[in-house]
C-alpha atoms as a PDB file:
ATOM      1  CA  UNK A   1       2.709  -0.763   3.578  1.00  0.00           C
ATOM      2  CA  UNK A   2       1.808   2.096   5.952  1.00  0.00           C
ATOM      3  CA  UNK A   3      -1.785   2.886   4.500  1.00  0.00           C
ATOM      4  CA  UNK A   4      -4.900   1.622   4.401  1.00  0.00           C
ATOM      5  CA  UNK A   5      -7.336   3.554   2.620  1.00  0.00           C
ATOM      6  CA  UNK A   6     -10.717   4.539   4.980  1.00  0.00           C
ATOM      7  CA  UNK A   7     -14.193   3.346   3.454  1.00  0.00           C
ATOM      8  CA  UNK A   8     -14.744   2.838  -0.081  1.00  0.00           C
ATOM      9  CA  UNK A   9     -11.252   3.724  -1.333  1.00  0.00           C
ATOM     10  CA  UNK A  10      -8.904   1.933  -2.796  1.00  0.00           C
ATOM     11  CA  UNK A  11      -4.976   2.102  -3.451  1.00  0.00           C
ATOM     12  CA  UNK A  12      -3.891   1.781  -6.876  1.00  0.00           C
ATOM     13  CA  UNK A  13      -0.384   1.441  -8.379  1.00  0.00           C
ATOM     14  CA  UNK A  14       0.030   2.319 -12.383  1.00  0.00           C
ATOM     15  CA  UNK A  15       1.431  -0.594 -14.343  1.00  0.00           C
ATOM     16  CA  UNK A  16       3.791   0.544 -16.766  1.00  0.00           C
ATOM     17  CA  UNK A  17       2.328   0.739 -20.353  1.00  0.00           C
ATOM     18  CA  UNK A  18       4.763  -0.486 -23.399  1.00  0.00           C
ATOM     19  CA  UNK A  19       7.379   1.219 -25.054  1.00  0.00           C
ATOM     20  CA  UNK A  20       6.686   0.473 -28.356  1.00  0.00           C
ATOM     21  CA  UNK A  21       3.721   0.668 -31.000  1.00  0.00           C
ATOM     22  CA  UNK A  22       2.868  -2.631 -32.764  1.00  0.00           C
ATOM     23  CA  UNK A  23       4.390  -1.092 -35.731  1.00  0.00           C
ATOM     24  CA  UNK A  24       7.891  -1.698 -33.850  1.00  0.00           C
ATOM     25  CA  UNK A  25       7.884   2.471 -33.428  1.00  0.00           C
ATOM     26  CA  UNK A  26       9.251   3.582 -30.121  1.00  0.00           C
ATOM     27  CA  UNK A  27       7.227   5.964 -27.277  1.00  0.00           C
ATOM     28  CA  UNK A  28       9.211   8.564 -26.336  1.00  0.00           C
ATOM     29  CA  UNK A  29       8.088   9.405 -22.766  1.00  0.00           C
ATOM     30  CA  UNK A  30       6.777  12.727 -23.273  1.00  0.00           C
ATOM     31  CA  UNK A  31       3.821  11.519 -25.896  1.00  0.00           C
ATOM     32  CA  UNK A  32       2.872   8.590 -23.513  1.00  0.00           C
ATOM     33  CA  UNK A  33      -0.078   8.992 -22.057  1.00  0.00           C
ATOM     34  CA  UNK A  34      -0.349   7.679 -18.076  1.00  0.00           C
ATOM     35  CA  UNK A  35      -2.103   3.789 -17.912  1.00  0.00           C
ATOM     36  CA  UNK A  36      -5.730   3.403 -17.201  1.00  0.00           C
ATOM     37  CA  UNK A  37      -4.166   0.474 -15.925  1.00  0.00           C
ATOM     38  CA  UNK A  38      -3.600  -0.781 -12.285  1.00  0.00           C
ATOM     39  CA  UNK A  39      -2.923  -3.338  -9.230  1.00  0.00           C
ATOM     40  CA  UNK A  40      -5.063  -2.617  -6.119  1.00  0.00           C
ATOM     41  CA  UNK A  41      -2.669  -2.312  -3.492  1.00  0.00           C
ATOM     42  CA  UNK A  42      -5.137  -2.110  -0.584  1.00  0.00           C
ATOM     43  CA  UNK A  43      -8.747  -1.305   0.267  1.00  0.00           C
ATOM     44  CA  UNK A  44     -11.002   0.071   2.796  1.00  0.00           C
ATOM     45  CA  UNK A  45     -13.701  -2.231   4.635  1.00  0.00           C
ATOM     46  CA  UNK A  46     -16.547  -0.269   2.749  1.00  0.00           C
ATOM     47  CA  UNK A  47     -19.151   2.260   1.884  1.00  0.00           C
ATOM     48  CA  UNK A  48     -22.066   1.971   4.751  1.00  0.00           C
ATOM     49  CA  UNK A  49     -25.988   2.535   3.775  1.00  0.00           C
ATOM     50  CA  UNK A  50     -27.746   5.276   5.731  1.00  0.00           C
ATOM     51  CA  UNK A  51     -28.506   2.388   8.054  1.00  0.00           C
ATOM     52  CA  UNK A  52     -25.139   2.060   9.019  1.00  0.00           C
ATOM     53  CA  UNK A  53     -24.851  -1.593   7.610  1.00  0.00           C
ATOM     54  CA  UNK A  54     -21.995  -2.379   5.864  1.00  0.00           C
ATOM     55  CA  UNK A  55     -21.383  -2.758   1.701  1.00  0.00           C
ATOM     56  CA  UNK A  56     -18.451  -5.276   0.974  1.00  0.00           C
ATOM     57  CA  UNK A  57     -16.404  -4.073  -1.745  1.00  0.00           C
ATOM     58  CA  UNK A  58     -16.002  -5.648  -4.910  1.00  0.00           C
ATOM     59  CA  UNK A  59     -12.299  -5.495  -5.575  1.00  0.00           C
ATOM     60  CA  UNK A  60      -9.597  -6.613  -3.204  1.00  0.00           C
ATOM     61  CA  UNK A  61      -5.557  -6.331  -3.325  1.00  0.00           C
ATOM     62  CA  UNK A  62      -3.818  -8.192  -5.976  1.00  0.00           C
ATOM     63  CA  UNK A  63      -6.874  -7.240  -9.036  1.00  0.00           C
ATOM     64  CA  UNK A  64      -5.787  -5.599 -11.599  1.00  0.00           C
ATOM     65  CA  UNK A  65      -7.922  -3.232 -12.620  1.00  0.00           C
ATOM     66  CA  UNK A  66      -9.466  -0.741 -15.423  1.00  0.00           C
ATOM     67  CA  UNK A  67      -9.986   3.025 -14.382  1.00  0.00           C
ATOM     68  CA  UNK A  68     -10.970   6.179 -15.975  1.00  0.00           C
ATOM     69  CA  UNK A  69      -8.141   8.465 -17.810  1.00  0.00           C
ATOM     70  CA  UNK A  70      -8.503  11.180 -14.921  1.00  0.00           C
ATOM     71  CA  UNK A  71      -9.672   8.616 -11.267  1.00  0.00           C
ATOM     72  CA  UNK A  72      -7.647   9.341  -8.555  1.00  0.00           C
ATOM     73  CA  UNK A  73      -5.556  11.038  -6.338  1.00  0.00           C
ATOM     74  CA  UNK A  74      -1.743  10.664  -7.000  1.00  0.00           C
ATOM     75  CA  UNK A  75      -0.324  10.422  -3.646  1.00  0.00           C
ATOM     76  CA  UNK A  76       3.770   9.215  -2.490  1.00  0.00           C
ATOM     77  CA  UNK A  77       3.897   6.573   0.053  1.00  0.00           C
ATOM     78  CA  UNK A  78       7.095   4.613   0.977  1.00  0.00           C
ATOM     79  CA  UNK A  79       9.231   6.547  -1.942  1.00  0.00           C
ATOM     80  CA  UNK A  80       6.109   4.795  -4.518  1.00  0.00           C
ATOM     81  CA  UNK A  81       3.889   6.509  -6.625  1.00  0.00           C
ATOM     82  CA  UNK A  82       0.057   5.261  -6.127  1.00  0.00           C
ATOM     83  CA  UNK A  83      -3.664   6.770  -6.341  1.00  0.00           C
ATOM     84  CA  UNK A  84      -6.367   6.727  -4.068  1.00  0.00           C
ATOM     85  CA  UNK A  85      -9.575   6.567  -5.457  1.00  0.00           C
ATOM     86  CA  UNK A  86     -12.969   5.202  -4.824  1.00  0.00           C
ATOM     87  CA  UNK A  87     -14.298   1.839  -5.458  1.00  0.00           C
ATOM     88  CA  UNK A  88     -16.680   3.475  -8.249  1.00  0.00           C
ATOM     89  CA  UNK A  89     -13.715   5.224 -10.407  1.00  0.00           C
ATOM     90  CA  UNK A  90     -13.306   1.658 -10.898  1.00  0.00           C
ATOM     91  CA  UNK A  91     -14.290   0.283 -14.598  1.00  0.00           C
ATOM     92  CA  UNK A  92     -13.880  -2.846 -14.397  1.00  0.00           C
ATOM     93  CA  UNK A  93     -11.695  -5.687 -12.870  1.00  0.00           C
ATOM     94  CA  UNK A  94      -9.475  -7.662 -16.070  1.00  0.00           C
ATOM     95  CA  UNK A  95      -9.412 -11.540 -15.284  1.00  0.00           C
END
Protein backbone atom coordinates (compact mmCIF):
# COMPACT_ATOMS: atom_id res chain seq x y z
CA UNK A 1 0.00 0.00 0.00
CA UNK A 2 1.13 3.46 -1.19
CA UNK A 3 -0.73 5.60 1.56
CA UNK A 4 -0.56 6.37 4.84
CA UNK A 5 -3.07 8.62 6.06
CA UNK A 6 -1.43 12.05 7.94
CA UNK A 7 -2.65 12.61 11.69
CA UNK A 8 -5.79 11.37 12.97
CA UNK A 9 -7.06 9.66 9.80
CA UNK A 10 -7.63 6.50 9.07
CA UNK A 11 -8.06 4.20 5.85
CA UNK A 12 -11.07 2.21 5.66
CA UNK A 13 -12.12 -0.51 3.19
CA UNK A 14 -16.14 -1.40 2.98
CA UNK A 15 -16.84 -5.04 3.72
CA UNK A 16 -19.36 -6.31 1.53
CA UNK A 17 -22.86 -6.51 3.18
CA UNK A 18 -25.11 -9.81 2.31
CA UNK A 19 -27.09 -10.54 -0.52
CA UNK A 20 -29.95 -11.80 0.97
CA UNK A 21 -32.67 -10.85 3.71
CA UNK A 22 -33.18 -13.45 6.49
CA UNK A 23 -36.40 -14.12 4.85
CA UNK A 24 -34.22 -15.93 2.01
CA UNK A 25 -35.31 -12.63 -0.33
CA UNK A 26 -32.54 -11.47 -2.57
CA UNK A 27 -30.87 -7.59 -2.64
CA UNK A 28 -30.80 -6.43 -5.84
CA UNK A 29 -27.84 -3.99 -5.92
CA UNK A 30 -29.59 -0.90 -6.58
CA UNK A 31 -31.78 -1.01 -3.08
CA UNK A 32 -28.58 -1.91 -1.07
CA UNK A 33 -27.55 0.54 0.92
CA UNK A 34 -23.39 1.00 1.24
CA UNK A 35 -21.95 -0.90 4.79
CA UNK A 36 -21.38 1.09 7.87
CA UNK A 37 -19.05 -1.59 7.99
CA UNK A 38 -15.17 -1.67 7.65
CA UNK A 39 -11.37 -2.98 8.02
CA UNK A 40 -8.86 -0.21 8.91
CA UNK A 41 -6.37 -0.46 6.36
CA UNK A 42 -3.89 2.04 7.84
CA UNK A 43 -3.61 4.96 10.24
CA UNK A 44 -1.89 8.11 10.95
CA UNK A 45 0.48 8.49 14.15
CA UNK A 46 -2.16 10.96 15.71
CA UNK A 47 -4.03 14.06 16.61
CA UNK A 48 -1.44 16.43 18.72
CA UNK A 49 -2.80 18.75 21.80
CA UNK A 50 -2.07 22.46 21.44
CA UNK A 51 1.08 21.47 23.29
CA UNK A 52 2.31 19.64 20.55
CA UNK A 53 2.32 16.24 22.52
CA UNK A 54 1.16 13.46 20.87
CA UNK A 55 -2.55 11.46 21.21
CA UNK A 56 -2.14 7.66 20.29
CA UNK A 57 -4.98 6.52 18.36
CA UNK A 58 -7.34 4.07 19.38
CA UNK A 59 -7.78 1.87 16.35
CA UNK A 60 -5.00 0.28 14.37
CA UNK A 61 -4.96 -1.82 10.91
CA UNK A 62 -6.66 -5.09 10.90
CA UNK A 63 -10.04 -3.65 13.37
CA UNK A 64 -12.95 -3.86 11.98
CA UNK A 65 -14.88 -1.20 12.60
CA UNK A 66 -18.48 0.64 12.94
CA UNK A 67 -18.89 4.13 11.15
CA UNK A 68 -21.56 6.55 10.48
CA UNK A 69 -23.91 6.08 7.19
CA UNK A 70 -22.21 9.29 5.56
CA UNK A 71 -17.96 9.21 7.36
CA UNK A 72 -15.57 9.51 4.88
CA UNK A 73 -13.98 10.34 1.89
CA UNK A 74 -14.22 7.69 -0.95
CA UNK A 75 -10.92 7.81 -2.50
CA UNK A 76 -9.15 4.97 -5.39
CA UNK A 77 -5.83 3.73 -4.44
CA UNK A 78 -4.07 0.74 -6.15
CA UNK A 79 -7.35 0.04 -8.51
CA UNK A 80 -9.32 -0.37 -4.59
CA UNK A 81 -12.03 1.49 -3.37
CA UNK A 82 -11.36 2.87 0.39
CA UNK A 83 -12.34 6.04 2.66
CA UNK A 84 -10.37 8.28 4.56
CA UNK A 85 -11.81 9.51 7.50
CA UNK A 86 -10.95 10.60 10.94
CA UNK A 87 -10.42 8.59 13.97
CA UNK A 88 -13.75 10.26 15.47
CA UNK A 89 -16.20 9.20 12.41
CA UNK A 90 -15.36 6.11 14.09
CA UNK A 91 -18.38 4.41 16.22
CA UNK A 92 -17.05 1.87 17.57
CA UNK A 93 -14.47 -1.01 17.08
CA UNK A 94 -16.61 -4.81 16.83
CA UNK A 95 -14.48 -7.53 18.77
Amino acid sequence: MAFKPLHDRVLVKRVQSEEKTKGGLIIPDNAKEKPAEGEIVAVGEGARKDSGELIAMAVKAGDRVLFGKWSGTEVTVDGEELLIMKESDILGIIA
